[in-house]
PDB file of N, CA and C in Angstrom:
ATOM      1  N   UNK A   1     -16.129 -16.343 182.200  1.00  0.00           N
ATOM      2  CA  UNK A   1     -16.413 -17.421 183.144  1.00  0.00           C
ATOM      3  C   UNK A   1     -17.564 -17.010 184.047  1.00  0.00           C
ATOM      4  N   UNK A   2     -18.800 -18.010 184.461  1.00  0.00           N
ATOM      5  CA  UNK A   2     -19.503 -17.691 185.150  1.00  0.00           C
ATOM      6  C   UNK A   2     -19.226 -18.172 186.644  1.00  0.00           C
ATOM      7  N   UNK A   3     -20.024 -17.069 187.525  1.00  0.00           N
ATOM      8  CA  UNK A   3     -20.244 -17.707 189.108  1.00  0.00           C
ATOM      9  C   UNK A   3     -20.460 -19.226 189.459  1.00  0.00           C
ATOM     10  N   UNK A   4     -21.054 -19.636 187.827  1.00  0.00           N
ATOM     11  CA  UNK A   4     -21.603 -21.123 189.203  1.00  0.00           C
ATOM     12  C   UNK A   4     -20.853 -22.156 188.832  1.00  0.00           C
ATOM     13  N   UNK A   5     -20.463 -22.890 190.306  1.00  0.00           N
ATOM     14  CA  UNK A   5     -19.870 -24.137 190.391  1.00  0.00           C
ATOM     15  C   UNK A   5     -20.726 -25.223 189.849  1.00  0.00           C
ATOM     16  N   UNK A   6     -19.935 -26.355 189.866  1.00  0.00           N
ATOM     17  CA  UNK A   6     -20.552 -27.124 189.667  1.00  0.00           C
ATOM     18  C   UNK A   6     -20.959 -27.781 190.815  1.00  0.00           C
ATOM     19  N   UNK A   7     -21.752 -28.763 190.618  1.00  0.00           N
ATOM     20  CA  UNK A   7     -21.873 -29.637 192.178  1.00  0.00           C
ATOM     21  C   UNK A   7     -21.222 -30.726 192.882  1.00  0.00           C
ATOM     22  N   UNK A   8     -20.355 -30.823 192.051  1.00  0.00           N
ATOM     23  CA  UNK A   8     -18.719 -31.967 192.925  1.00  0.00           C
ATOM     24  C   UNK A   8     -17.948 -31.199 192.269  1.00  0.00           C
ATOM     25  N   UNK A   9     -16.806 -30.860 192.553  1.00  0.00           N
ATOM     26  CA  UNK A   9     -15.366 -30.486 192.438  1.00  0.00           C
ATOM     27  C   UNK A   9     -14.291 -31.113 193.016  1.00  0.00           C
ATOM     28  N   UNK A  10     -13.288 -32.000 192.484  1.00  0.00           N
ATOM     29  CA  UNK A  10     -11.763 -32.394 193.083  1.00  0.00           C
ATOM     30  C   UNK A  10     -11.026 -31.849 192.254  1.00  0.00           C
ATOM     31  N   UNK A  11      -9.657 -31.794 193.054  1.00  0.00           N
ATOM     32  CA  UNK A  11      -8.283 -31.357 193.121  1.00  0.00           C
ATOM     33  C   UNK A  11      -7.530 -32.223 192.661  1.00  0.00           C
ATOM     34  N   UNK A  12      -7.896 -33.343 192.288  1.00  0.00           N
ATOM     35  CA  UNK A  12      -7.313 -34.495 192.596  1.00  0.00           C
ATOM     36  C   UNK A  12      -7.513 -34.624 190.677  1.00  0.00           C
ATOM     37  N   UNK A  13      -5.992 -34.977 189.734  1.00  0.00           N
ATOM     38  CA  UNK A  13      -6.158 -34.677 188.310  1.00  0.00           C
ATOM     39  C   UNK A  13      -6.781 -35.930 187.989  1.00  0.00           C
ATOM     40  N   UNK A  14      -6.933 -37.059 188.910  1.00  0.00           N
ATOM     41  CA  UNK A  14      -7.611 -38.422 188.188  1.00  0.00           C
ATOM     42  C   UNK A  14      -8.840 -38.187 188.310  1.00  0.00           C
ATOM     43  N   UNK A  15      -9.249 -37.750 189.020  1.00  0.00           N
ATOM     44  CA  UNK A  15     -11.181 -37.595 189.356  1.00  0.00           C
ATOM     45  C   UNK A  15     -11.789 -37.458 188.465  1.00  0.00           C
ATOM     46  N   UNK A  16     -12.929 -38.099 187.485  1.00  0.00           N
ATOM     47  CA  UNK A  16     -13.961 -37.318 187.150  1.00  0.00           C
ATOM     48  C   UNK A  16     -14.356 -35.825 187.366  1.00  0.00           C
ATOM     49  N   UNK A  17     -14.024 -35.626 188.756  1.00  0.00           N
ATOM     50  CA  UNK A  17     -14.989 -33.923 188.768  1.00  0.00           C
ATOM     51  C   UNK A  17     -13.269 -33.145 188.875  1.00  0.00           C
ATOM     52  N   UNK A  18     -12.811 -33.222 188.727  1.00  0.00           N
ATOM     53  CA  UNK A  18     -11.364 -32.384 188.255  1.00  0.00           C
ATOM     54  C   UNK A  18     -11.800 -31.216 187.335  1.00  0.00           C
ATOM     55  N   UNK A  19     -11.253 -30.333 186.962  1.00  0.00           N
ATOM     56  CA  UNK A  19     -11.223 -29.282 186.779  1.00  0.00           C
ATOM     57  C   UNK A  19     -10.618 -28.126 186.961  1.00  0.00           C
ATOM     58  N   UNK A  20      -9.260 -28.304 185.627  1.00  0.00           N
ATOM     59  CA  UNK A  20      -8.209 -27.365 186.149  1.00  0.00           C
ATOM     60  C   UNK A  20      -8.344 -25.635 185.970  1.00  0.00           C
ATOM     61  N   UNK A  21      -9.445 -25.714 184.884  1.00  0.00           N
ATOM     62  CA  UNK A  21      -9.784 -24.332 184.787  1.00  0.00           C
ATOM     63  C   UNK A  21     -10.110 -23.647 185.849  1.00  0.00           C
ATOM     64  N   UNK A  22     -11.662 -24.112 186.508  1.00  0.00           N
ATOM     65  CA  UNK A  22     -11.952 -23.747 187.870  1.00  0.00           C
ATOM     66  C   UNK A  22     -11.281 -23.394 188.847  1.00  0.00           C
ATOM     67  N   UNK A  23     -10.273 -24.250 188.790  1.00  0.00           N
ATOM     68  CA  UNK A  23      -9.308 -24.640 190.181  1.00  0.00           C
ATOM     69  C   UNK A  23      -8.088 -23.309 189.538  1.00  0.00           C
ATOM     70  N   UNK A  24      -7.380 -23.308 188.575  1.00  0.00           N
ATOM     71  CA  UNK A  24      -6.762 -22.079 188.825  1.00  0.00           C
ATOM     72  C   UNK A  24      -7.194 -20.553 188.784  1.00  0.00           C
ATOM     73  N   UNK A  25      -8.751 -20.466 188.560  1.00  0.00           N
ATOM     74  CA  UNK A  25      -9.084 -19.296 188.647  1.00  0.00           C
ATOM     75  C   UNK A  25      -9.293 -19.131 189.977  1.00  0.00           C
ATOM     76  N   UNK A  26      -9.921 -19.777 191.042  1.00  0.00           N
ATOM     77  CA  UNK A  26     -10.256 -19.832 192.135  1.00  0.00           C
ATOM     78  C   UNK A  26     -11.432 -20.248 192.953  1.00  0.00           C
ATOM     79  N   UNK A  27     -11.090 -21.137 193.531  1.00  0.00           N
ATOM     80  CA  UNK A  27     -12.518 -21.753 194.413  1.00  0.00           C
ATOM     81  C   UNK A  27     -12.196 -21.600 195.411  1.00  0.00           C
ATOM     82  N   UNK A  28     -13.382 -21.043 196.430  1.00  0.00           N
ATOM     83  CA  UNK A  28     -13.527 -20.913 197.930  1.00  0.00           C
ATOM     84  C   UNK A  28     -14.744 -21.876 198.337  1.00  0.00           C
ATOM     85  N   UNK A  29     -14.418 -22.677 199.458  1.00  0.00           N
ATOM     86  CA  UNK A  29     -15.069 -22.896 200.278  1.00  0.00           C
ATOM     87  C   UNK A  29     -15.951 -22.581 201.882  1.00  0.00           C
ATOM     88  N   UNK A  30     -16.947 -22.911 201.826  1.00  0.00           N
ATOM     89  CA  UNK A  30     -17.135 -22.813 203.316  1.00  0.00           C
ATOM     90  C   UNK A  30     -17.615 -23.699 203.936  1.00  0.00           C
ATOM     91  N   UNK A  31     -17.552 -24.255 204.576  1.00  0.00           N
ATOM     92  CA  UNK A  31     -17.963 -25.617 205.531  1.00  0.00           C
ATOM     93  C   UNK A  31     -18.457 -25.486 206.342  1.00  0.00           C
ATOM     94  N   UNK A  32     -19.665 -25.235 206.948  1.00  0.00           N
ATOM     95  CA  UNK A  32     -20.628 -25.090 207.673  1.00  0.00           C
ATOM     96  C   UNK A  32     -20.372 -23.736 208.484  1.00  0.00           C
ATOM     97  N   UNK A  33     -20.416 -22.967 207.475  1.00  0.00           N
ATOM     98  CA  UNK A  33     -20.154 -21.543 207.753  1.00  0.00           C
ATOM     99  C   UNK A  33     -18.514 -21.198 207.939  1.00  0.00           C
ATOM    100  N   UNK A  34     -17.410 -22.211 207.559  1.00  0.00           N
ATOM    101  CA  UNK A  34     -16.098 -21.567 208.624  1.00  0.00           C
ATOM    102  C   UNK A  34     -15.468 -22.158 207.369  1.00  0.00           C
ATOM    103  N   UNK A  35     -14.745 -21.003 206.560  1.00  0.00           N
ATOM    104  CA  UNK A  35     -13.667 -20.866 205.285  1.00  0.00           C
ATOM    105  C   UNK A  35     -12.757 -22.265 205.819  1.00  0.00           C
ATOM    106  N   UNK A  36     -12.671 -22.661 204.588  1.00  0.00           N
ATOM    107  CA  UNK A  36     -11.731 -24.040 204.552  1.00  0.00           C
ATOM    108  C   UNK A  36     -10.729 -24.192 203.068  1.00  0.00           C
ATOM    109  N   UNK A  37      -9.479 -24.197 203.469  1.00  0.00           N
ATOM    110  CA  UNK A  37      -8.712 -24.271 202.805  1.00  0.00           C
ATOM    111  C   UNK A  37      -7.401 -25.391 202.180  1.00  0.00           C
ATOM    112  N   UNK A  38      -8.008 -26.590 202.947  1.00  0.00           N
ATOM    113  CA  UNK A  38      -7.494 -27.872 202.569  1.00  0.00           C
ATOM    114  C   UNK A  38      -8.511 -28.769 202.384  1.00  0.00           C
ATOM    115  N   UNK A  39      -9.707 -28.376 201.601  1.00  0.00           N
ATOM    116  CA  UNK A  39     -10.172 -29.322 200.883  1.00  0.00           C
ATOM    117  C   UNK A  39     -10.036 -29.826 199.114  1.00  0.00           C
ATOM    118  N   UNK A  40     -10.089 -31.258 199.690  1.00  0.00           N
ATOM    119  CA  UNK A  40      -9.695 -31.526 198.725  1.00  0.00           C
ATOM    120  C   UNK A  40     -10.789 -31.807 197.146  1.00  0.00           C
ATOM    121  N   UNK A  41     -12.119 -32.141 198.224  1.00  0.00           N
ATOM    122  CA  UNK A  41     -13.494 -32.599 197.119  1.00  0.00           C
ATOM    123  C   UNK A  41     -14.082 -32.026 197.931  1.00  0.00           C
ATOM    124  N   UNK A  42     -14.997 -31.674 196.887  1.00  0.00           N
ATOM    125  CA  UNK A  42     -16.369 -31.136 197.683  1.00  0.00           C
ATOM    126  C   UNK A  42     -17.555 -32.011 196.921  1.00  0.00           C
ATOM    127  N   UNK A  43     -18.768 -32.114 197.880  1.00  0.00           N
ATOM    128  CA  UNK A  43     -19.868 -32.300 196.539  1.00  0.00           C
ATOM    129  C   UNK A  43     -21.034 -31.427 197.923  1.00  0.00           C
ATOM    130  N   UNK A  44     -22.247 -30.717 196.622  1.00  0.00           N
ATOM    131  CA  UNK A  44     -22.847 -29.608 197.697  1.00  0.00           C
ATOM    132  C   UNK A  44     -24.000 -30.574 197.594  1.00  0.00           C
ATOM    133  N   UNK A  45     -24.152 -30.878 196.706  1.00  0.00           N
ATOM    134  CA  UNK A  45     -26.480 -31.872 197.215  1.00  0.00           C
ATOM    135  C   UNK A  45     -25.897 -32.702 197.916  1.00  0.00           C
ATOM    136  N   UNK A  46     -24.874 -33.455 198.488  1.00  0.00           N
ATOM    137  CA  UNK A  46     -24.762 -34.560 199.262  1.00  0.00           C
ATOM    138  C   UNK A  46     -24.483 -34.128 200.452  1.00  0.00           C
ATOM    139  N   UNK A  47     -23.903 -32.851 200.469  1.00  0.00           N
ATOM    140  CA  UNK A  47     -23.301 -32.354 201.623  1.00  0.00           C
ATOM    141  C   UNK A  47     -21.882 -32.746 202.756  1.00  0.00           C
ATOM    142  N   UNK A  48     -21.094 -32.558 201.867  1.00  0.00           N
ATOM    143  CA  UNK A  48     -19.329 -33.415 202.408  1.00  0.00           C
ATOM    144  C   UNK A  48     -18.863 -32.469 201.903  1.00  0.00           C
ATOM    145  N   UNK A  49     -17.192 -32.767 202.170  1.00  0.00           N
ATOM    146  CA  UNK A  49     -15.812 -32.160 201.355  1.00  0.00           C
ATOM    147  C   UNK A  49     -15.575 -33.068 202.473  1.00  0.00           C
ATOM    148  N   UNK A  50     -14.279 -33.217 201.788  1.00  0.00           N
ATOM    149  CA  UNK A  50     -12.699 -34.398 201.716  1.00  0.00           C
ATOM    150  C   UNK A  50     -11.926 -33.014 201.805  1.00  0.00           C
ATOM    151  N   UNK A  51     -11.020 -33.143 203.190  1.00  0.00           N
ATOM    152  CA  UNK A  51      -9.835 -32.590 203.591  1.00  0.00           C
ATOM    153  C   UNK A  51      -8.861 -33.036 203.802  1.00  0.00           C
ATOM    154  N   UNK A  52      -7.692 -32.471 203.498  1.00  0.00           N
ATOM    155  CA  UNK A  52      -6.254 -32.974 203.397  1.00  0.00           C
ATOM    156  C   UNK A  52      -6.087 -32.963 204.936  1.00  0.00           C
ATOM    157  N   UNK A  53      -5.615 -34.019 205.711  1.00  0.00           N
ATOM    158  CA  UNK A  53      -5.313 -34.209 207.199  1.00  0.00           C
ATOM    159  C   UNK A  53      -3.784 -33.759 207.179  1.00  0.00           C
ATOM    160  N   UNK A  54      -3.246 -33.058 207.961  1.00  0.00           N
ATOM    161  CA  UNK A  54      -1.838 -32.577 207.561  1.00  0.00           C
ATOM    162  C   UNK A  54      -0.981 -33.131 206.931  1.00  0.00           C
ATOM    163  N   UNK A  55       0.139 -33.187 206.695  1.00  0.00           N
ATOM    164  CA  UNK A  55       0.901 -33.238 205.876  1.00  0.00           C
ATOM    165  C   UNK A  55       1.190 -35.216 205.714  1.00  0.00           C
ATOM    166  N   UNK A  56       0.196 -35.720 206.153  1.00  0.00           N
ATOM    167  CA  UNK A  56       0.383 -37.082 205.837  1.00  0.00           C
ATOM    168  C   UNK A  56      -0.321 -37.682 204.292  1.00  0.00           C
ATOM    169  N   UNK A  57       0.671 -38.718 203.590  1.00  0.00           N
ATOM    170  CA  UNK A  57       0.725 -39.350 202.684  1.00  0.00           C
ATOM    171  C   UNK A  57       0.445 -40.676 202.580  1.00  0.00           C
ATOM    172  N   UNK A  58      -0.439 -40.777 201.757  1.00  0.00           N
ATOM    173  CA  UNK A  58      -0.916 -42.585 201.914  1.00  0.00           C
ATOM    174  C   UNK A  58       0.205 -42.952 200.854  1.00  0.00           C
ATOM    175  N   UNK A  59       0.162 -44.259 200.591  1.00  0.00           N
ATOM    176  CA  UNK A  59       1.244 -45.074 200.476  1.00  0.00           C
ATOM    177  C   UNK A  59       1.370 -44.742 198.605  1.00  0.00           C
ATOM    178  N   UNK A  60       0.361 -44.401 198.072  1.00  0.00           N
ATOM    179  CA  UNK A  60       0.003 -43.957 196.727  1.00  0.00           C
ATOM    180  C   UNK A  60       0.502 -42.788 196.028  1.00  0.00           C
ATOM    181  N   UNK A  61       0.534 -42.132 197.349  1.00  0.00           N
ATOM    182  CA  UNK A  61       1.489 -40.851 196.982  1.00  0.00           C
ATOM    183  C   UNK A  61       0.542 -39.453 197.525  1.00  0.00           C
ATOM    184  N   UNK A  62      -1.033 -40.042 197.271  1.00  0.00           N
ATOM    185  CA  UNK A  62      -2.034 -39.128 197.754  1.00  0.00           C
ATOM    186  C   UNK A  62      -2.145 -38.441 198.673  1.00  0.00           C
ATOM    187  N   UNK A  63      -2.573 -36.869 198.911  1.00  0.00           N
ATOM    188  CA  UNK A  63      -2.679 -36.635 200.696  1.00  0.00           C
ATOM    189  C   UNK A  63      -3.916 -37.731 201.261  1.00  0.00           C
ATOM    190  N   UNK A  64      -3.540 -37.969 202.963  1.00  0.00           N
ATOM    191  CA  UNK A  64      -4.287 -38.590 203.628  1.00  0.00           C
ATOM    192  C   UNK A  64      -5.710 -37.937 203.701  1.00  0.00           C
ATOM    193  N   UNK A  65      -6.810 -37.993 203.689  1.00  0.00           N
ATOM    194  CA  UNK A  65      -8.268 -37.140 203.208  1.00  0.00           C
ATOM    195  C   UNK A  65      -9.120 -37.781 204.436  1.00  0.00           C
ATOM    196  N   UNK A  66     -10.125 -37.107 205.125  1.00  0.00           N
ATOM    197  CA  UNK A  66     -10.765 -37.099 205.705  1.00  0.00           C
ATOM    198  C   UNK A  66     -12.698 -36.295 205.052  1.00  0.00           C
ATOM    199  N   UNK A  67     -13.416 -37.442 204.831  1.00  0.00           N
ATOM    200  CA  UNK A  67     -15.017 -36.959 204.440  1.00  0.00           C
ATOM    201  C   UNK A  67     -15.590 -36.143 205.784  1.00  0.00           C
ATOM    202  N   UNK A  68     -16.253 -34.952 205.621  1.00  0.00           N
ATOM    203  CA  UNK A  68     -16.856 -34.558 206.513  1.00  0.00           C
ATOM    204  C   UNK A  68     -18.160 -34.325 206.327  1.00  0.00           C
ATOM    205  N   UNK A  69     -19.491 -34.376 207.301  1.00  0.00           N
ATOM    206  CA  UNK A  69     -20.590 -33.758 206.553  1.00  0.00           C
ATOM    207  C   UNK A  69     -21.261 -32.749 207.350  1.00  0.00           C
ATOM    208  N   UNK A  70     -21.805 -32.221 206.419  1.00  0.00           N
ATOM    209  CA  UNK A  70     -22.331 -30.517 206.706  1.00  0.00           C
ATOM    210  C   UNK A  70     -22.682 -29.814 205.403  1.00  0.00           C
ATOM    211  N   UNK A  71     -22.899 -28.722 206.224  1.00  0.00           N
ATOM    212  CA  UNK A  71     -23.125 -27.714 204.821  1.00  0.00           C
ATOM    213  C   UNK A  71     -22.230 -27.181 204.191  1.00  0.00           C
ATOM    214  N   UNK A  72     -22.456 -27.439 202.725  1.00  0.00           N
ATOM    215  CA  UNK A  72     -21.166 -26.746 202.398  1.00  0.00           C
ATOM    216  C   UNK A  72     -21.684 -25.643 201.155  1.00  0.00           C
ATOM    217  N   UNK A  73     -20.747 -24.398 201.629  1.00  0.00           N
ATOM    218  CA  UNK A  73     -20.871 -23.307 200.323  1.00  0.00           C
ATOM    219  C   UNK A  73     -19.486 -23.438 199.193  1.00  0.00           C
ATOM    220  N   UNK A  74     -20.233 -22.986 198.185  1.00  0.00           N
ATOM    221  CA  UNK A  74     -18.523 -22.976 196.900  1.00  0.00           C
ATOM    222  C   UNK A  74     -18.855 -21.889 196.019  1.00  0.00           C
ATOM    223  N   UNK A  75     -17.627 -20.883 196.008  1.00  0.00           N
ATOM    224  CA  UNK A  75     -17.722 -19.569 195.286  1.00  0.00           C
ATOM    225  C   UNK A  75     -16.441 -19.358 194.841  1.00  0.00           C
ATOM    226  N   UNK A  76     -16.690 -18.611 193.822  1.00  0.00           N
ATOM    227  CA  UNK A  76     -15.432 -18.310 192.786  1.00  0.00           C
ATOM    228  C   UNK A  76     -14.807 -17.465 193.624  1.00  0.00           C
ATOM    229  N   UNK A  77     -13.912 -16.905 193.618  1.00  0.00           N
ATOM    230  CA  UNK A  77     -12.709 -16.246 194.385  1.00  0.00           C
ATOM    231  C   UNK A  77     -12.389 -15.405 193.476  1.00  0.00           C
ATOM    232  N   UNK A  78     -12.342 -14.242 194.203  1.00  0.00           N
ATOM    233  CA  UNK A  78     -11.861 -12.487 193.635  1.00  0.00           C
ATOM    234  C   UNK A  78     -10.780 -12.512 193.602  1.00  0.00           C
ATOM    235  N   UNK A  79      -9.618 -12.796 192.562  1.00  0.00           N
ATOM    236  CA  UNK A  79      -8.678 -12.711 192.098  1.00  0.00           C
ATOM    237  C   UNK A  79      -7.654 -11.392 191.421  1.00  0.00           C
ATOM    238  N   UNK A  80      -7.818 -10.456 192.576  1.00  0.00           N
ATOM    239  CA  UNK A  80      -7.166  -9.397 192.143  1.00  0.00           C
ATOM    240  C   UNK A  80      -6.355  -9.021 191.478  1.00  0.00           C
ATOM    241  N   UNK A  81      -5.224 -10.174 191.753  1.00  0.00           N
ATOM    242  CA  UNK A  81      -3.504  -9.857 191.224  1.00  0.00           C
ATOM    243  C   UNK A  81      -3.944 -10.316 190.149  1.00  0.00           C
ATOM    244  N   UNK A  82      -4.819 -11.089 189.530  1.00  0.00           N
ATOM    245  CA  UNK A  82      -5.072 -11.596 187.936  1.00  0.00           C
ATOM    246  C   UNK A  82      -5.475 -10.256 187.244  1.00  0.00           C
ATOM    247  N   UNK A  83      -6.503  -9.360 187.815  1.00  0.00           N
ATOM    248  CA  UNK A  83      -7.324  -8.281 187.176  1.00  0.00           C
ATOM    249  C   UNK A  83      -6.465  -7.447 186.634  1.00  0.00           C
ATOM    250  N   UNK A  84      -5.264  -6.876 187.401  1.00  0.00           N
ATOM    251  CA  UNK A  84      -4.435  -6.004 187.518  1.00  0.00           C
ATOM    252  C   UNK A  84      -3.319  -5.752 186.748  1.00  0.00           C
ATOM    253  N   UNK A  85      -3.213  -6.874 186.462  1.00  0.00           N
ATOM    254  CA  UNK A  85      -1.949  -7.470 184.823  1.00  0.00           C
ATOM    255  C   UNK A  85      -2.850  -6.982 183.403  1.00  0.00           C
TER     256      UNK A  85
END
């Protein structure tokens, strides 16, 4: 597997940019410099991610999501406990 993301990523299994491979090896974010860990989409040339707003549920079943914009970084994640098996 290589370093590079793609340039939209969701969490979300209906999306177009879904991607379960990615997503269980590991994606990190950063959002205008400050690690973020309830996002839900990202896209980097547009400059957003969609975050899960706490534990609220729209009527669909979906978490409640909030677009933000800024800069955003996306990097694969050092997965130790995987290496080690």
């Amino acid at each position: 597997m290589t370093d590079t993301l793609p340039d939209r990523l969701s969490a979300d299994p209906h999306s177009p940019y879904y991607n379960e491979e990615l997503l269980n090896h590991g994606v990190g974010i950063r959002f205008k410099g400050v690690e973020k860990d309830n996002v839900v989409e990202y896209c980097i040339s547009e400059k957003w991610v969609k975050v899960s707003v706490g534990n609220t549920v729209k009527r669909d079943g979906k978490p409640m999501t909030m677009k933000l914009n800024g800069l955003v970084e996306a990097y694969v994640k050092e997965n130790t406990d995987e290496k080690a098996k």
